[in-house]
Protein backbone atom coordinates (compact mmCIF):
# COMPACT_ATOMS: atom_id res chain seq x y z
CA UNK A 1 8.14 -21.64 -29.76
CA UNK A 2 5.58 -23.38 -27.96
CA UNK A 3 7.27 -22.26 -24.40
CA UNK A 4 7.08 -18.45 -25.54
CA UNK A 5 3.45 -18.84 -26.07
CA UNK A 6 2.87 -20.45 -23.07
CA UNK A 7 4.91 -17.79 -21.09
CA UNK A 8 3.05 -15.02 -23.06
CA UNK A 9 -0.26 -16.26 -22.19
CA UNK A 10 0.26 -16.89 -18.61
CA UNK A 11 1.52 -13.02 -18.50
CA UNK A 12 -2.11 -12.04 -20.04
CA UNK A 13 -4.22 -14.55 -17.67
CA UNK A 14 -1.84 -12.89 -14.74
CA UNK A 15 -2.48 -9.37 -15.62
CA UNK A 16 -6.04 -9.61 -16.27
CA UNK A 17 -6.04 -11.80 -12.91
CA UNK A 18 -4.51 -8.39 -11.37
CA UNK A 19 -6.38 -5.96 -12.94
CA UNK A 20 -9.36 -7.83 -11.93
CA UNK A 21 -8.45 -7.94 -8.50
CA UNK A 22 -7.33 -4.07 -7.71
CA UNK A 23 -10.35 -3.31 -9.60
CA UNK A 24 -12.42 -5.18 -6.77
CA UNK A 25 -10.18 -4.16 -4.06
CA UNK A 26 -10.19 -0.23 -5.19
CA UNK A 27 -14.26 -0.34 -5.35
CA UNK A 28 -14.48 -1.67 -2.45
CA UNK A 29 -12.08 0.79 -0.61
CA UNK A 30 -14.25 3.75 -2.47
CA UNK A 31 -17.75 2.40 -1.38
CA UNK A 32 -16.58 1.78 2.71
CA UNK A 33 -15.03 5.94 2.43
CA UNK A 34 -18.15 6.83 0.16
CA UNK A 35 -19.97 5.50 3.55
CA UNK A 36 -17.82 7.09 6.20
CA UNK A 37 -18.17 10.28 4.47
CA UNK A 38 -22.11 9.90 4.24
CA UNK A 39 -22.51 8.71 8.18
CA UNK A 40 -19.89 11.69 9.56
CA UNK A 41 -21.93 14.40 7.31
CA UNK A 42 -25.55 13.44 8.51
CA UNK A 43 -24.07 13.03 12.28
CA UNK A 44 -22.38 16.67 11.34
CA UNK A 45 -26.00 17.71 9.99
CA UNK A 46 -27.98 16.00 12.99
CA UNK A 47 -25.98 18.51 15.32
CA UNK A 48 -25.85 21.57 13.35
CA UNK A 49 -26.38 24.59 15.81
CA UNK A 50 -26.03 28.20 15.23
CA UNK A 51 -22.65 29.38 14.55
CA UNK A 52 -21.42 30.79 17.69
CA UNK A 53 -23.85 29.10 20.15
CA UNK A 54 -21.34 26.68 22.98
CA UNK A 55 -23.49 24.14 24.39
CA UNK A 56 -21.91 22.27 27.52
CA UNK A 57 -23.42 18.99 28.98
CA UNK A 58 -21.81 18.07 32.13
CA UNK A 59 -23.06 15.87 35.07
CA UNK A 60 -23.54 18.27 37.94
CA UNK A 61 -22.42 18.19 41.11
CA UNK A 62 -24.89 16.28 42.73
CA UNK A 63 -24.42 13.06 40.13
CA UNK A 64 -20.32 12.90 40.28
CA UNK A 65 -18.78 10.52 42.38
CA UNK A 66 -16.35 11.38 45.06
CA UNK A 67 -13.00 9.41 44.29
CA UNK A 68 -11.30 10.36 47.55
CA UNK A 69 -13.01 9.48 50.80
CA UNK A 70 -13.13 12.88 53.58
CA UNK A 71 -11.02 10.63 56.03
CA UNK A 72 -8.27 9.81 53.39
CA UNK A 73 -5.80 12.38 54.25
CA UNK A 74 -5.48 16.03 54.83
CA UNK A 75 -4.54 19.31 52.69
CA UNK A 76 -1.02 20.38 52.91
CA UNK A 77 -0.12 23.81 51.56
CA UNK A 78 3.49 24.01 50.17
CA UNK A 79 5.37 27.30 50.05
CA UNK A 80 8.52 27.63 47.83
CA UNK A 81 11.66 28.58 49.30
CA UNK A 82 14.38 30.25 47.20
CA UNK A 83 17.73 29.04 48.78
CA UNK A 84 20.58 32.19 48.54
């Protein structure tokens, strides 16, 4: 008898112990997406244009870095030749 009720009650602590525990975990989970959701909506709202309107930033010309030095080889134009 007494091992039945000791069996029972550690099933009740356990279950309580995991209920407990998801509940943490799950609120947890729902406060960090509450707070994604909130930062990518007033990032969304900081940019909010006109529908329609493209803006394009791009470094100009003048700014970008050549990657291929002028003495590093020359331009070869291929031409494709259909064998018969």
């Amino acid at each position: 008898m007494f091992f039945l009720l000791s069996c029972f009650l550690i099933f009740m602590v356990a279950s309580l112990f995991v209920k407990l525990m998801l509940t943490i975990v799950l609120g947890r989970a729902r406060r960090r997406e509450t707070q994604t959701y909130r930062e990518y909506t007033s990032a969304s709202e900081q940019y909010s244009d006109k529908e329609g309107e493209v803006y394009v930033s791009s470094v100009s010309s003048s700014e970008q870095e050549k990657l291929v030095e002028k003495d590093m080889g020359e331009y070869v134009d291929f031409e494709t030749v259909k064998e018969e």
